[in-house]
C-alpha atoms as a PDB file:
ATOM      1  CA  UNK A   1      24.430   2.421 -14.115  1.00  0.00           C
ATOM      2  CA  UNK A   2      26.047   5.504 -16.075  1.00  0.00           C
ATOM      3  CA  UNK A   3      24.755   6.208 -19.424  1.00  0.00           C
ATOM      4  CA  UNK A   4      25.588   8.233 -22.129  1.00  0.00           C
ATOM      5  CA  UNK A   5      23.941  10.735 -23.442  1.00  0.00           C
ATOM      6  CA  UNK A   6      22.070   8.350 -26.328  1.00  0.00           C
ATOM      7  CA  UNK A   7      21.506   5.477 -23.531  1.00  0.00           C
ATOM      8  CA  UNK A   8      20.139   7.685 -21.354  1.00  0.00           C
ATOM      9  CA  UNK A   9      17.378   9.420 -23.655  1.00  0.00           C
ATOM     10  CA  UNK A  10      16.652   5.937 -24.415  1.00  0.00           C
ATOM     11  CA  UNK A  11      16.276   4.674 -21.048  1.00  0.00           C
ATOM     12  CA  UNK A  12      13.974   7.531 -20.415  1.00  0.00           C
ATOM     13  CA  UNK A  13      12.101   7.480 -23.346  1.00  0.00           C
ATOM     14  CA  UNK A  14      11.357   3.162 -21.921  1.00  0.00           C
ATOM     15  CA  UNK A  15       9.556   4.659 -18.871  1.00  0.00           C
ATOM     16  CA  UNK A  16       7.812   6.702 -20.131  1.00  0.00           C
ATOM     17  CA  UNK A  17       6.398   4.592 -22.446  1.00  0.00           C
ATOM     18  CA  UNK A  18       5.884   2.363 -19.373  1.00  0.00           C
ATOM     19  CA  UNK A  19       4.287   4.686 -17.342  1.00  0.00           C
ATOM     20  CA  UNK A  20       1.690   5.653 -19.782  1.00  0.00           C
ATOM     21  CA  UNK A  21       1.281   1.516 -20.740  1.00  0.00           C
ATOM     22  CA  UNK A  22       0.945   0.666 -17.282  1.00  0.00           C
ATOM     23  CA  UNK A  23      -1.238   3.337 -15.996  1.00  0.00           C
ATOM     24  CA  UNK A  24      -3.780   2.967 -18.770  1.00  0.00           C
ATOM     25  CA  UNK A  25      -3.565  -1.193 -19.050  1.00  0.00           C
ATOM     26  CA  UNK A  26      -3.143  -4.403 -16.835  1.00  0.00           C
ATOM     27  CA  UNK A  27       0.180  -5.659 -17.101  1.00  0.00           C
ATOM     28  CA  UNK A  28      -0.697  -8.738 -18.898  1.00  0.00           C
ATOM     29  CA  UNK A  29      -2.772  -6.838 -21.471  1.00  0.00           C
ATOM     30  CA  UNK A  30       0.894  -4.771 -22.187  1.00  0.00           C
ATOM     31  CA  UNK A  31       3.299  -5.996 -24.352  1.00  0.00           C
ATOM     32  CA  UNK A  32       7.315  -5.913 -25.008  1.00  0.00           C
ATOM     33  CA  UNK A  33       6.151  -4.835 -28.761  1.00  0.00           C
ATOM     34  CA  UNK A  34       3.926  -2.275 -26.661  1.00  0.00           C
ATOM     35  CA  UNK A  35       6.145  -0.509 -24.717  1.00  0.00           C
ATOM     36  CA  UNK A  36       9.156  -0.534 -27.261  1.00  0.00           C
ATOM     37  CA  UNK A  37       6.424   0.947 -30.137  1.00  0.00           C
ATOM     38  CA  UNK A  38       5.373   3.724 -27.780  1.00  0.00           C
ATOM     39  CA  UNK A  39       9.226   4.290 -26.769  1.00  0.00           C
ATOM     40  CA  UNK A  40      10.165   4.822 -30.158  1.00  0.00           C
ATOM     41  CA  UNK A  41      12.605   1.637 -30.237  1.00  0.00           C
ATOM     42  CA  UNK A  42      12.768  -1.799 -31.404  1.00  0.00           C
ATOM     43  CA  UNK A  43      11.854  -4.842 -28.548  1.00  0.00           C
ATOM     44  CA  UNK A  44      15.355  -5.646 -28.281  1.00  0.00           C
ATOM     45  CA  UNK A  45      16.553  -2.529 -27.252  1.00  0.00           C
ATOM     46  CA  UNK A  46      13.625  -2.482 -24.324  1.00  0.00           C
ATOM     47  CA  UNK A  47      15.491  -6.055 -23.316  1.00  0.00           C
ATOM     48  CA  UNK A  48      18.683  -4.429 -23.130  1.00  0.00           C
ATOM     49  CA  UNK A  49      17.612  -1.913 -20.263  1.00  0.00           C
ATOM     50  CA  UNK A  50      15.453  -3.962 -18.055  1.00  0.00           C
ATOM     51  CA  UNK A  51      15.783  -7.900 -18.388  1.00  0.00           C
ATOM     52  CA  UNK A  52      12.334  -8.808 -18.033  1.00  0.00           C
ATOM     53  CA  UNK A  53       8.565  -7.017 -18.880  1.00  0.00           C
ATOM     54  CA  UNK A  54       8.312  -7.689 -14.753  1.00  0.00           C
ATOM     55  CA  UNK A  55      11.619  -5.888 -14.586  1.00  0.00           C
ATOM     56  CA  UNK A  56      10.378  -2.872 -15.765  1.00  0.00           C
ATOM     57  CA  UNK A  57       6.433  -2.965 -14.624  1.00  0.00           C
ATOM     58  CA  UNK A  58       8.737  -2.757 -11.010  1.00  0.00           C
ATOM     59  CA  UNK A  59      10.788  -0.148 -11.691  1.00  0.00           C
ATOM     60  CA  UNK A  60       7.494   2.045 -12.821  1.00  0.00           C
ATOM     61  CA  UNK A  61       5.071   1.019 -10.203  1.00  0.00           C
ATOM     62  CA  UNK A  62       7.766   1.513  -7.251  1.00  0.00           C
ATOM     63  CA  UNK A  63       8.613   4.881  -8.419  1.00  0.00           C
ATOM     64  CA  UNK A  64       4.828   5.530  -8.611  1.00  0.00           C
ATOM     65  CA  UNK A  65       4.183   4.209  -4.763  1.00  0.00           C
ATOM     66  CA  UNK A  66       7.305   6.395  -4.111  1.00  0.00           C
ATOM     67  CA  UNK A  67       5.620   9.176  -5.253  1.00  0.00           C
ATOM     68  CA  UNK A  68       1.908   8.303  -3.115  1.00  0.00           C
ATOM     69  CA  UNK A  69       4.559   7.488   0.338  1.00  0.00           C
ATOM     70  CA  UNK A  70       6.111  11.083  -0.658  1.00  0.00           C
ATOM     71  CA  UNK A  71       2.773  12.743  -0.815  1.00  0.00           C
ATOM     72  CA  UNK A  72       1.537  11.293   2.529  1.00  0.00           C
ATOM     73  CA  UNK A  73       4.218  11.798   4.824  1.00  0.00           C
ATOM     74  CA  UNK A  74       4.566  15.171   3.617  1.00  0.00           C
ATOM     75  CA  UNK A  75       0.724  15.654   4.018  1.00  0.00           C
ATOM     76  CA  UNK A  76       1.005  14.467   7.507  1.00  0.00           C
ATOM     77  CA  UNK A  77       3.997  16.562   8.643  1.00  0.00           C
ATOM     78  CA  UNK A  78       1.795  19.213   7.495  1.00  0.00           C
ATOM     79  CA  UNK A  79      -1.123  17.839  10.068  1.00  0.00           C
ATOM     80  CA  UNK A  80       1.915  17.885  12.762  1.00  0.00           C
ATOM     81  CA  UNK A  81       2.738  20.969  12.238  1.00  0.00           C
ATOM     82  CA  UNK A  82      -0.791  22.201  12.603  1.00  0.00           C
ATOM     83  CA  UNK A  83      -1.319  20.327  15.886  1.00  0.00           C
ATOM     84  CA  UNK A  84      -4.689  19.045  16.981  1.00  0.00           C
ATOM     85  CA  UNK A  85      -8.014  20.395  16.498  1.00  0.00           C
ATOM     86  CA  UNK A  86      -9.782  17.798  18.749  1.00  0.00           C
ATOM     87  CA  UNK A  87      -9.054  15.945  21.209  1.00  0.00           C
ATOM     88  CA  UNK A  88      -5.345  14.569  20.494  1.00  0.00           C
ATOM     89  CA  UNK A  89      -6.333  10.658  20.477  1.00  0.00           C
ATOM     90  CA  UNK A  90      -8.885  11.288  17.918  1.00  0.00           C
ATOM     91  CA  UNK A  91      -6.556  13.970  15.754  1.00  0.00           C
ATOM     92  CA  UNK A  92      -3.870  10.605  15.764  1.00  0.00           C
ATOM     93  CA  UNK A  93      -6.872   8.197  14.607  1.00  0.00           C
ATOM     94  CA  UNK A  94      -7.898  10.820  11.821  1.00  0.00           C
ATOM     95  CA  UNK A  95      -4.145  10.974  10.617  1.00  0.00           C
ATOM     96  CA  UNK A  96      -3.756   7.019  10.844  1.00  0.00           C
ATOM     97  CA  UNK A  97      -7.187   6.932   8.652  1.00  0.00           C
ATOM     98  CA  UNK A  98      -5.609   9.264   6.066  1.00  0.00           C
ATOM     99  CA  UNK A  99      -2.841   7.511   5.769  1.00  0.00           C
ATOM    100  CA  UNK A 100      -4.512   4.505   4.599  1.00  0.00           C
ATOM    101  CA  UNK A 101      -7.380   6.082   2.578  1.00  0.00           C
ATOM    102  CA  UNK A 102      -4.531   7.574   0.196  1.00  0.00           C
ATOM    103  CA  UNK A 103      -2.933   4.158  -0.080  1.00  0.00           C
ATOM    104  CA  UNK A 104      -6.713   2.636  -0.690  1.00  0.00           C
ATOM    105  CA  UNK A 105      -7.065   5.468  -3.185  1.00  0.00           C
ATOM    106  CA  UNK A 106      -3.834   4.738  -4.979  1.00  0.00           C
ATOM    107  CA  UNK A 107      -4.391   1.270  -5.173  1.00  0.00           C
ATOM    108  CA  UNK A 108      -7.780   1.838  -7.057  1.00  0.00           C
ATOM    109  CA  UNK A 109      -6.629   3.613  -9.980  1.00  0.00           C
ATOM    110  CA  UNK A 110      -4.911   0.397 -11.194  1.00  0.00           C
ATOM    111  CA  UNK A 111      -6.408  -2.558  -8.603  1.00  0.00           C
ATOM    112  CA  UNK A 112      -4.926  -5.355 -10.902  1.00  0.00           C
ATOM    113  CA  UNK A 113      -0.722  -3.873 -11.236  1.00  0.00           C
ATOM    114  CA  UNK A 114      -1.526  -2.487  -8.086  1.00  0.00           C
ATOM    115  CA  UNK A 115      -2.410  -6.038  -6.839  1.00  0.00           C
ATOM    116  CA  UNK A 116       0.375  -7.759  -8.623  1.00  0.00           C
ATOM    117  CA  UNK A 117       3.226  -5.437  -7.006  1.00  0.00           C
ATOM    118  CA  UNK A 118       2.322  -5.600  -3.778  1.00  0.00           C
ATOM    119  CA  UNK A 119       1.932  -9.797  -4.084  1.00  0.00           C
ATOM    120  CA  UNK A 120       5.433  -9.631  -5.108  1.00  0.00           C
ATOM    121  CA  UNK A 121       6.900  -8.420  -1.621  1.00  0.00           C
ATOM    122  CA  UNK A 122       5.712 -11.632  -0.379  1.00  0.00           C
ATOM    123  CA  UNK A 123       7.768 -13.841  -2.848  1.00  0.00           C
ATOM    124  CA  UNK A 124      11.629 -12.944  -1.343  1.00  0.00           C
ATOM    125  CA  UNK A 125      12.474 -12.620  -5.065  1.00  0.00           C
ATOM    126  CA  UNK A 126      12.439 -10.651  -7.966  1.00  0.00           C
ATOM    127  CA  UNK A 127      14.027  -7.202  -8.514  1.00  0.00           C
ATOM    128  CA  UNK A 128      10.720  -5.041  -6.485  1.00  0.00           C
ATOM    129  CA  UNK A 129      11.034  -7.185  -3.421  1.00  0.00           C
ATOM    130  CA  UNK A 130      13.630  -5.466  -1.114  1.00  0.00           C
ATOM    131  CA  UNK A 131      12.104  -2.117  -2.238  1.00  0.00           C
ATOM    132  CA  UNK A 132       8.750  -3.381  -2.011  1.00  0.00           C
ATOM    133  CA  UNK A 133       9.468  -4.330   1.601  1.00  0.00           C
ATOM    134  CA  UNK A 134      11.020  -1.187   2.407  1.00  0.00           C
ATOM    135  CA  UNK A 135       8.305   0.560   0.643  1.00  0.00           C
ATOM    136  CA  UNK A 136       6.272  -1.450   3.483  1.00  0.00           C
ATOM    137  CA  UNK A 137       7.876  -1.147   5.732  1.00  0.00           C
ATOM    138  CA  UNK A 138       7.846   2.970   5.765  1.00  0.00           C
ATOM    139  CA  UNK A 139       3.562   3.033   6.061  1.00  0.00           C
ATOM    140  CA  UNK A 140       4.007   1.062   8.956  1.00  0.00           C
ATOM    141  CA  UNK A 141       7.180   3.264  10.716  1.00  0.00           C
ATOM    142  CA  UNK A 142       4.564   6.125  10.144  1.00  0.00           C
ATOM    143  CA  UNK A 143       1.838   4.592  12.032  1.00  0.00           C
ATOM    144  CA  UNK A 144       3.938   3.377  14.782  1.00  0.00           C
ATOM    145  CA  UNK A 145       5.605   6.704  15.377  1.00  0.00           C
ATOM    146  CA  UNK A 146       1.927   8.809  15.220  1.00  0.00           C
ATOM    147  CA  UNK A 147       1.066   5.713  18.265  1.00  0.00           C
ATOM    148  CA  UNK A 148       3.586   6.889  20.390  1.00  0.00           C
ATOM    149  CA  UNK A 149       3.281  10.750  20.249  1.00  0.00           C
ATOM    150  CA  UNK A 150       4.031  12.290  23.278  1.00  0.00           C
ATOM    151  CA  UNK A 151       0.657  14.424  22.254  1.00  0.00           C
ATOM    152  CA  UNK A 152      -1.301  11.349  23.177  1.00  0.00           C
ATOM    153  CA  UNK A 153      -2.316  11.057  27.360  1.00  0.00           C
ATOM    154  CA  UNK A 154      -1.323   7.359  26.819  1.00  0.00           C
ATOM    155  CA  UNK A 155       1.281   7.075  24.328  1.00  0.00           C
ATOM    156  CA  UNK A 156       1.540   3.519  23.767  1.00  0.00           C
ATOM    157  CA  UNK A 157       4.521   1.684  24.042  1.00  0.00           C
ATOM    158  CA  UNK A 158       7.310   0.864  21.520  1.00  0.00           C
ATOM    159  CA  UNK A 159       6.347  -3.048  21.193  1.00  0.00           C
ATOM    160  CA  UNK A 160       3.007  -2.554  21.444  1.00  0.00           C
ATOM    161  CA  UNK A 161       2.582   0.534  18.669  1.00  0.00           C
ATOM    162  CA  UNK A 162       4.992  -1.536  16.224  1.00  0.00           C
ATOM    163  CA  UNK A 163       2.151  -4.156  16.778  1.00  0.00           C
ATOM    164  CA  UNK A 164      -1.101  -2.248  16.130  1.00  0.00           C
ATOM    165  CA  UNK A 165       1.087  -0.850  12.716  1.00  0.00           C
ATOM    166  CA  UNK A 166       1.678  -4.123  11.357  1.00  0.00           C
ATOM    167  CA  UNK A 167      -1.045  -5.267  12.565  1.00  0.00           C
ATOM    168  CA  UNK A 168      -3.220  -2.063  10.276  1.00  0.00           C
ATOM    169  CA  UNK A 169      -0.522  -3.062   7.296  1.00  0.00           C
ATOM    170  CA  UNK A 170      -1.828  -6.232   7.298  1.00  0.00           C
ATOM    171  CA  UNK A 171      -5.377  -5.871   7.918  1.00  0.00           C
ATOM    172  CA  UNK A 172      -4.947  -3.863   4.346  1.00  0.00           C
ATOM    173  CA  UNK A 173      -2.690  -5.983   2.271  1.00  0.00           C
ATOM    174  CA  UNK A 174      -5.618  -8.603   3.778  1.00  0.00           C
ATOM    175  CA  UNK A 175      -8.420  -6.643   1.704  1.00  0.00           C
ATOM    176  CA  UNK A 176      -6.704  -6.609  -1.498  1.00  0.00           C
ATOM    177  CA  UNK A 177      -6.012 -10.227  -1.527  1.00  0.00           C
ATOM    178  CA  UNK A 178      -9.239 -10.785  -0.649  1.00  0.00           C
ATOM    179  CA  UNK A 179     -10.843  -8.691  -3.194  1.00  0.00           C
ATOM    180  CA  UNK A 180      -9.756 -11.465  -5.667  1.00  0.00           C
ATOM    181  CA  UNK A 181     -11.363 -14.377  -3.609  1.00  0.00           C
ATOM    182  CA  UNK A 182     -14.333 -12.538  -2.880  1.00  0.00           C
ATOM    183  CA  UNK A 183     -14.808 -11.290  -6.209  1.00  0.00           C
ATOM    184  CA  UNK A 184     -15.253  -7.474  -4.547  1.00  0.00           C
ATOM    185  CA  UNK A 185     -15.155  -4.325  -6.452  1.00  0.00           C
ATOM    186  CA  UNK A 186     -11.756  -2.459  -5.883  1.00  0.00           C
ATOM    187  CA  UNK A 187     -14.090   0.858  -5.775  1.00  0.00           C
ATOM    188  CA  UNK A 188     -15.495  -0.426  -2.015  1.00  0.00           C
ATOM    189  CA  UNK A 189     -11.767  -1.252  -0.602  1.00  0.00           C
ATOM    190  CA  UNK A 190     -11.822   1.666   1.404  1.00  0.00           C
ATOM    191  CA  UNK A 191     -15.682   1.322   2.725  1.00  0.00           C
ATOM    192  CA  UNK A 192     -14.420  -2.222   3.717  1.00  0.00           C
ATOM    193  CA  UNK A 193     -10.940  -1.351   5.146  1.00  0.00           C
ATOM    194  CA  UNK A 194     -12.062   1.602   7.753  1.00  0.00           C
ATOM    195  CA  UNK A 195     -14.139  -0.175  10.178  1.00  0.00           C
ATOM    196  CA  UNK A 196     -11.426  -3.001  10.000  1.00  0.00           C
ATOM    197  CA  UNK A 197      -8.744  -0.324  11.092  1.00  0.00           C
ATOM    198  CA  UNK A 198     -11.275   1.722  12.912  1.00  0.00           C
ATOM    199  CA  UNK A 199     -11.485  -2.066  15.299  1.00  0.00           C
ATOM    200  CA  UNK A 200      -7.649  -2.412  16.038  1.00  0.00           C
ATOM    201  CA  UNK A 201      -7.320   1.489  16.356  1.00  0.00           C
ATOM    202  CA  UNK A 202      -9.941   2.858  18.430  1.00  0.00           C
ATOM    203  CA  UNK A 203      -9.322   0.284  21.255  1.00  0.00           C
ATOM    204  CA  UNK A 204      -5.736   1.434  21.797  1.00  0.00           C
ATOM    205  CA  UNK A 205      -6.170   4.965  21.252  1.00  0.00           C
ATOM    206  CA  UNK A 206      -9.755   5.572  22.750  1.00  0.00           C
ATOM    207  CA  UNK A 207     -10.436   2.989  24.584  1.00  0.00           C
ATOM    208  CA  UNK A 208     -13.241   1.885  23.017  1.00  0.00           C
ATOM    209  CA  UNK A 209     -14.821  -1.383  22.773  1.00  0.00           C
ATOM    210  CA  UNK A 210     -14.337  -3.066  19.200  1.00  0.00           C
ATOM    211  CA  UNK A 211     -17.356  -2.205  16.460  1.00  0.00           C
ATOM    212  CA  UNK A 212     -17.716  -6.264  15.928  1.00  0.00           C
ATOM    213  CA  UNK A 213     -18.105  -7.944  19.369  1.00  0.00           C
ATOM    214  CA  UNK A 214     -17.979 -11.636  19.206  1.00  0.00           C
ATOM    215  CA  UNK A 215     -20.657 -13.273  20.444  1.00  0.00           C
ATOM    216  CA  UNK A 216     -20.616 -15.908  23.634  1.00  0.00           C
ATOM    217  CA  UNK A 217     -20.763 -19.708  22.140  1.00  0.00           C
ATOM    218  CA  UNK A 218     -22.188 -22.261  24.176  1.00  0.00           C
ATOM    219  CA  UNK A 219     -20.986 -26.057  23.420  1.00  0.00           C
ATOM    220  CA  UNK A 220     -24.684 -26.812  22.055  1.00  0.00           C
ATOM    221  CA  UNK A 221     -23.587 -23.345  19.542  1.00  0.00           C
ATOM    222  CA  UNK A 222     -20.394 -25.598  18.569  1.00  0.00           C
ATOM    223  CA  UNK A 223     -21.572 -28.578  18.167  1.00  0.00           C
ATOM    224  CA  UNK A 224     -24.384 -27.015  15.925  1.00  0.00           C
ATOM    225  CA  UNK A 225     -21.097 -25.391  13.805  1.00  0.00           C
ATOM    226  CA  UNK A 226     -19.498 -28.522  13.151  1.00  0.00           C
ATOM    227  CA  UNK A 227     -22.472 -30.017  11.630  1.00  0.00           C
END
């Protein structure tokens, strides 16, 4: 969309007011009246840029993820460039780990928007979903490429690295929907996300047995379980 000159400082001066709004407050405690009194306009003209309150919470929190995805690739291709410290299956683990503490960390400076966008990738409508999805979809092309590093003795294969990296995605997205079941703090996602990565990780890349080992069931053990 082209504005002019007026339109434009406008349309800025909207965001803004957004990003401050939505930083600082839920999204349900924000208001139309809100964001048009901090923006320096009346409600209607906040309608005429962005259709919906939704609308515009997308537009601000995507550009804000943008930002955090921005940050950590760049951060990594620093790591790259470096090369490994350690041994190279444990310098791909720490980078993996990284990648998803600054996501965890991101996610905790506004758990409840943060929640709220990221449910909204799962509803295949709305004006954040395809970027959302992309949004995604670019952790996980990360992961999967650090899995098959020729650095590593046994890179893994295409297939099976684009499964471990959904497979971490998930495992995450899984711990913030599950904060709101639980009833868990936002402040312990990360303490409950690394060993949960640290379990689908370490066996491809180190060979390790999984931290949680199930235990061996005996029938008289399952017929106890159903009661």
């Amino acid at each position: 969309m082209t504005l002019s000159s007026s339109h434009s400082r406008r349309y800025d001066a909207i965001l803004r007011a957004a990003y401050h709004l939505f930083q600082a407050s839920d999204f349900d405690d924000v208001t139309v009246r809100d964001l048009a009194r901090e923006a320096g306009v009346g409600d209607a003209t906040v309608y005429r840029y962005f259709e919906t309150k939704e609308n515009l919470f997308a537009t601000v929190y995507g550009d804000l993820l943008d930002t955090a995805l921005e940050e950590i690739e760049a951060g990594d291709k620093q790591l790259e460039a470096e090369g490994p410290s350690e041994a190279a299956e444990d310098w791909i683990l720490r980078r993996i780990l990284r990648v998803y503490n600054m996501r965890s960390s991101f996610y905790a400076k506004n758990p409840r928007n943060g929640a709220r966008y990221l449910r909204s990738g799962f509803q295949r409508m709305g004006s954040s979903w395809t970027r959302n999805m992309a949004q995604g979809d670019r952790t996980i092309r990360l992961v999967e490429r650090m899995l098959t590093e020729p650095v590593l003795a046994r890179p893994l294969n295409a297939r099976t690295a684009e499964l471990v990296a959904q497979n971490c995605h998930a495992v995450f997205m899984h711990e913030i929907e599950r904060e709101r079941a639980r009833d868990l703090s936002p402040d312990t996602i990360w303490d409950r996300l690394e060993p949960r990565l640290r379990v689908q990780l370490e066996p491809a890349l180190l060979g390790k047995v999984p931290l949680l080992t199930p235990c061996a069931v005996t029938e008289s053990d399952s017929r106890l379980s159903r009661g």
